[in-house]
C-alpha atoms as a PDB file:
ATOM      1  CA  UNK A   1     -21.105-156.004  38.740  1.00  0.00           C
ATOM      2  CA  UNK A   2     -20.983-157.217  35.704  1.00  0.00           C
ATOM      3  CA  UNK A   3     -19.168-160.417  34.427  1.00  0.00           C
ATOM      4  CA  UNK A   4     -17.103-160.757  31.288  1.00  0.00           C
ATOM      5  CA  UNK A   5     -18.202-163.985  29.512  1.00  0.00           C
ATOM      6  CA  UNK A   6     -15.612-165.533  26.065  1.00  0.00           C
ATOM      7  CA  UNK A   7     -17.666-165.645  23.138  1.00  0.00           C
ATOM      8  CA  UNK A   8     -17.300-168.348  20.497  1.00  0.00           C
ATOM      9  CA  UNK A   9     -16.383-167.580  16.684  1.00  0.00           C
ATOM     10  CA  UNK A  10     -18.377-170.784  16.137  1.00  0.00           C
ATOM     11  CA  UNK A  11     -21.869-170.962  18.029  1.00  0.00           C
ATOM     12  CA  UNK A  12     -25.001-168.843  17.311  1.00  0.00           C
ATOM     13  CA  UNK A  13     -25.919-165.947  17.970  1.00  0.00           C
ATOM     14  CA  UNK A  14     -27.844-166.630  20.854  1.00  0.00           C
ATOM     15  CA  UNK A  15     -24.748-167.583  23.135  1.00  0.00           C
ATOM     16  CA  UNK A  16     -24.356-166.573  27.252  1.00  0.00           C
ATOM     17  CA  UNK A  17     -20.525-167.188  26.431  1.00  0.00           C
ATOM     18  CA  UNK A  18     -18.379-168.813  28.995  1.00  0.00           C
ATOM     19  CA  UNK A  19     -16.774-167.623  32.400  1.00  0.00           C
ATOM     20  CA  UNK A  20     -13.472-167.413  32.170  1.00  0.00           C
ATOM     21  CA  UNK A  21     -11.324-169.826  34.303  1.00  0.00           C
ATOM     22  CA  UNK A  22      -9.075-167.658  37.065  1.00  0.00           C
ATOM     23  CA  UNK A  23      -5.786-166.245  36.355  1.00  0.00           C
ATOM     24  CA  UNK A  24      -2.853-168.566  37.121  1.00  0.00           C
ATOM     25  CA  UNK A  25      -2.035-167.941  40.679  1.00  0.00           C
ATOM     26  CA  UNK A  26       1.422-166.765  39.552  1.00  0.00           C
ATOM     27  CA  UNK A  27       0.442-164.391  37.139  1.00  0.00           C
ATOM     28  CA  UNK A  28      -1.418-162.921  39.860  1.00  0.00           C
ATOM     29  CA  UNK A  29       1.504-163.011  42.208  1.00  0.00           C
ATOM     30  CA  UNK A  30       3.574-161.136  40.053  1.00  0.00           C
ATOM     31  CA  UNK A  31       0.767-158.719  39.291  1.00  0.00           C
ATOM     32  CA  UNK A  32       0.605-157.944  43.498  1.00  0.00           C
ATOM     33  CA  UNK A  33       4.789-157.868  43.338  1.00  0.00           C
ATOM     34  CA  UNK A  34       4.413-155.265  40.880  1.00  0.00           C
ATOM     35  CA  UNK A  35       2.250-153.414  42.214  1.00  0.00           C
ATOM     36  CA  UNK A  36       3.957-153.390  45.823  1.00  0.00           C
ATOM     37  CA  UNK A  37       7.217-152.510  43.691  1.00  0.00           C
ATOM     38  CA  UNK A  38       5.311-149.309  42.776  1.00  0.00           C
ATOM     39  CA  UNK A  39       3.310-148.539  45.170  1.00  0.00           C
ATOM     40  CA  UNK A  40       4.511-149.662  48.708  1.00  0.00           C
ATOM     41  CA  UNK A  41       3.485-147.065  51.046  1.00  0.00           C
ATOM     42  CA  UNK A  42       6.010-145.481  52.959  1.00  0.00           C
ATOM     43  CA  UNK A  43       7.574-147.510  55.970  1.00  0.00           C
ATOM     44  CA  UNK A  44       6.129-150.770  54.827  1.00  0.00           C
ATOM     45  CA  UNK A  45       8.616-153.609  54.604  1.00  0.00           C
ATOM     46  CA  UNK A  46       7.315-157.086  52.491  1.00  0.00           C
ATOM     47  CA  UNK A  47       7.821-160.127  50.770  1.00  0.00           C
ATOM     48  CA  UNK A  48       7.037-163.032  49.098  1.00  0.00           C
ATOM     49  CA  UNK A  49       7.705-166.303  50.609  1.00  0.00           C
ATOM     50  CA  UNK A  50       8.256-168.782  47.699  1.00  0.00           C
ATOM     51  CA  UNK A  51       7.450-171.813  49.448  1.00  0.00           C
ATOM     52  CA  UNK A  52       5.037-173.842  47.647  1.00  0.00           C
ATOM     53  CA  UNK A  53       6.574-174.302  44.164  1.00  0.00           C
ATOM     54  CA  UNK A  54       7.161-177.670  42.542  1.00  0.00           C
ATOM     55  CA  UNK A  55      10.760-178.606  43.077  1.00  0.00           C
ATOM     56  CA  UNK A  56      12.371-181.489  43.076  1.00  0.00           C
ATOM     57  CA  UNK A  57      12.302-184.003  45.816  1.00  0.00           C
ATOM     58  CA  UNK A  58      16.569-183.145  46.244  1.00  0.00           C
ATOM     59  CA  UNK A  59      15.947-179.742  46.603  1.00  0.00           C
ATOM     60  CA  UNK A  60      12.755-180.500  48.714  1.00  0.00           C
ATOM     61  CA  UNK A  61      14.531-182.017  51.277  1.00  0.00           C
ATOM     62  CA  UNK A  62      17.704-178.872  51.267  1.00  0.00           C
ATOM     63  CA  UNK A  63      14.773-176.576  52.400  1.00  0.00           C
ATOM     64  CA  UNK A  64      13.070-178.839  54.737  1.00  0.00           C
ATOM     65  CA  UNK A  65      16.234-179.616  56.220  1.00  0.00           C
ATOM     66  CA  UNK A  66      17.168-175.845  56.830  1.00  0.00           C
ATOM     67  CA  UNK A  67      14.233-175.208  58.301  1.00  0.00           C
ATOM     68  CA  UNK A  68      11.216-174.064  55.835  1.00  0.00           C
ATOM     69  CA  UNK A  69       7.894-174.945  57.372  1.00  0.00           C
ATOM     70  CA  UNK A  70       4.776-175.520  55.102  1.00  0.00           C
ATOM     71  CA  UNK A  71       1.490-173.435  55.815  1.00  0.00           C
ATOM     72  CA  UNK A  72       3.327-170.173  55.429  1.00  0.00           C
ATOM     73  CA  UNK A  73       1.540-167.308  53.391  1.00  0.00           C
ATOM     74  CA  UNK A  74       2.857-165.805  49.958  1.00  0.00           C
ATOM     75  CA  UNK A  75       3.101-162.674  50.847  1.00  0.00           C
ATOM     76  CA  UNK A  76       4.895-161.233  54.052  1.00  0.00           C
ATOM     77  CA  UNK A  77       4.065-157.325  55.575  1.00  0.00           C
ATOM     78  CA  UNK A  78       5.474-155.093  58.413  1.00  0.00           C
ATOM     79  CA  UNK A  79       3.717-151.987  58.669  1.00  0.00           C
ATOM     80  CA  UNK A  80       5.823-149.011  60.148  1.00  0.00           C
ATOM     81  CA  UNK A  81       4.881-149.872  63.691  1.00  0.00           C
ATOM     82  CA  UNK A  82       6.220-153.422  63.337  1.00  0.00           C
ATOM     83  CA  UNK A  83       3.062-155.040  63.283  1.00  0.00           C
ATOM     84  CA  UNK A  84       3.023-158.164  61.004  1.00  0.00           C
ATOM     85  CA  UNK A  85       0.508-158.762  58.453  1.00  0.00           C
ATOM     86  CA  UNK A  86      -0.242-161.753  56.351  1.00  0.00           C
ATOM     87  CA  UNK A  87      -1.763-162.256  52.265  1.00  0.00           C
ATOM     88  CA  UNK A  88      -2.664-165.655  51.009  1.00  0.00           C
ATOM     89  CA  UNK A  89      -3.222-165.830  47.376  1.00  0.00           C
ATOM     90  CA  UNK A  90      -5.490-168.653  45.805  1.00  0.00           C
ATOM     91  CA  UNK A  91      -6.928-169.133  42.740  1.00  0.00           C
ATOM     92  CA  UNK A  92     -10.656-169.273  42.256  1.00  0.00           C
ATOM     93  CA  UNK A  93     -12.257-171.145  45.110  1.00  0.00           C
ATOM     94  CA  UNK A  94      -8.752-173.593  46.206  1.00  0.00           C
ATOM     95  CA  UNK A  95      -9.143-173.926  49.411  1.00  0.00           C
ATOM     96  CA  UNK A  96      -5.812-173.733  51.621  1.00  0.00           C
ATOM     97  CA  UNK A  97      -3.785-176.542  52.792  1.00  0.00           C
ATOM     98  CA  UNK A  98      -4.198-178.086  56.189  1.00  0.00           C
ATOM     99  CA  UNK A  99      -0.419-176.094  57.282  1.00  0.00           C
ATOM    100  CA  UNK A 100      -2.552-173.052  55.827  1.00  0.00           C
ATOM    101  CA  UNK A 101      -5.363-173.529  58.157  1.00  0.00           C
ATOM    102  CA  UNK A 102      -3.346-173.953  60.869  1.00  0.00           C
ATOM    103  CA  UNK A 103      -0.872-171.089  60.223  1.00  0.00           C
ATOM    104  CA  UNK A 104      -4.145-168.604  59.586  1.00  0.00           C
ATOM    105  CA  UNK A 105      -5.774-169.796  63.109  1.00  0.00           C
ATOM    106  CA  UNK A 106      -2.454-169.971  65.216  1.00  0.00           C
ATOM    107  CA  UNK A 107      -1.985-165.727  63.423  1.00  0.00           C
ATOM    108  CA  UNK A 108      -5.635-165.284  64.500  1.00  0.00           C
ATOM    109  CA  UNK A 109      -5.033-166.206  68.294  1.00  0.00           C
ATOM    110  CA  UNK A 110      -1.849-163.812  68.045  1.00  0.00           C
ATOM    111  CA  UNK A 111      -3.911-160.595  66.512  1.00  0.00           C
ATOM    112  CA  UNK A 112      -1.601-160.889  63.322  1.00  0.00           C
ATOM    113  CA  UNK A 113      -3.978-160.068  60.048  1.00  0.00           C
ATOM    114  CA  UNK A 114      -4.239-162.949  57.754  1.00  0.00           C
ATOM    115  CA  UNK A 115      -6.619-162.356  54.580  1.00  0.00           C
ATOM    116  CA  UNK A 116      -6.615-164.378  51.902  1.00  0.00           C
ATOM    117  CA  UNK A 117      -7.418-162.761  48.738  1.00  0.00           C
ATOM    118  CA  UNK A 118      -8.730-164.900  45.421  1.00  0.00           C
ATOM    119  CA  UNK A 119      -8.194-162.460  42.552  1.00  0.00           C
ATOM    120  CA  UNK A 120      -5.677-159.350  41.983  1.00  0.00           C
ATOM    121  CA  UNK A 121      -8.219-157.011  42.999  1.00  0.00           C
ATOM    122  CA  UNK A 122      -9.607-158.367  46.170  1.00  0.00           C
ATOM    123  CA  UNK A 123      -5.471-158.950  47.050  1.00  0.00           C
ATOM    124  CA  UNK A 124      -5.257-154.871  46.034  1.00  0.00           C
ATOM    125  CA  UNK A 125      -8.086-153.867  48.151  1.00  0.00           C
ATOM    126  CA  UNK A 126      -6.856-155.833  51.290  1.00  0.00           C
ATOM    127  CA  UNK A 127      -3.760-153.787  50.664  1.00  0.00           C
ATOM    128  CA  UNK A 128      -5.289-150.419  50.734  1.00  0.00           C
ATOM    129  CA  UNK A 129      -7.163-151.477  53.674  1.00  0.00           C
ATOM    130  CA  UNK A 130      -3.767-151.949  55.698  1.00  0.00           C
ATOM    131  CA  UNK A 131      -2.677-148.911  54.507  1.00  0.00           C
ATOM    132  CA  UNK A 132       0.373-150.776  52.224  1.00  0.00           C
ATOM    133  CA  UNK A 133      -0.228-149.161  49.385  1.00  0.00           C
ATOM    134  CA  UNK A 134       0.140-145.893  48.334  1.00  0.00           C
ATOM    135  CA  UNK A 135      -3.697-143.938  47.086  1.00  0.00           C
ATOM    136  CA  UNK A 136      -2.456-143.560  43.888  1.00  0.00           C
ATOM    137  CA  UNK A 137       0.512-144.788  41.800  1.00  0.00           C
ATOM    138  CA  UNK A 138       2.718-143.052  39.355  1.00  0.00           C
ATOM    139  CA  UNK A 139       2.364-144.173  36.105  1.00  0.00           C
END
């Protein structure tokens, strides 16, 4: 596989160009909402869990207070048979939070799939994988 390097306008010829940095989580969490907008397989319930944006410390304590627990993942999945299924988005190599860890192990000793995916397409392919997504999508 090859990897797309940035050029500079103002360096020789000669250049290996730079990697470039990881898309903003978000962007990429939109980019998986879209694509479960269009191409959620049939019988497939999800969501995404907004949990760990910056808010301030009033609102903060609202959710705390009725009830939201840290560690959850972003994205939420019932297949058809009821079965619960968990994504995890994180930019580049970010590791997850201690919560995280300990949500992904406690879903691990229940048989619940946990995966968490570091770039649109490995998010995509775990999706195919569980059957969430539709083959192909409409254009």
């Amino acid at each position: 596989m090859m990897v797309e390097r940035q050029l500079s306008l103002f360096k020789g010829k000669r250049q290996k160009g730079t990697k470039p940095k990881p898309a903003l989580e978000f962007k990429t969490h939109v980019a998986v909402a879209d694509t479960l907008t269009l191409g959620c397989a049939p019988g497939w319930l999800w969501t995404h869990f907004p949990a760990g944006e910056l808010r301030d410390k009033v609102t903060a304590s609202r959710l705390k207070r009725m009830g939201l627990k840290a560690g959850w993942p972003d994205f939420l999945l019932v297949d058809p048979e009821g079965h619960f299924h968990c994504l995890e988005l994180k930019r580049g190599n970010n590791p997850l939070t201690e919560a995280q860890s300990a949500f992904r192990d406690e879903m691990g000793r229940r048989g619940v799939p946990y995966v968490v995916a570091r770039s649109y397409d490995a998010a995509i392919d775990q999706l195919r994988d569980w059957g969430a997504l539709r083959l192909r999508i409409a254009a």
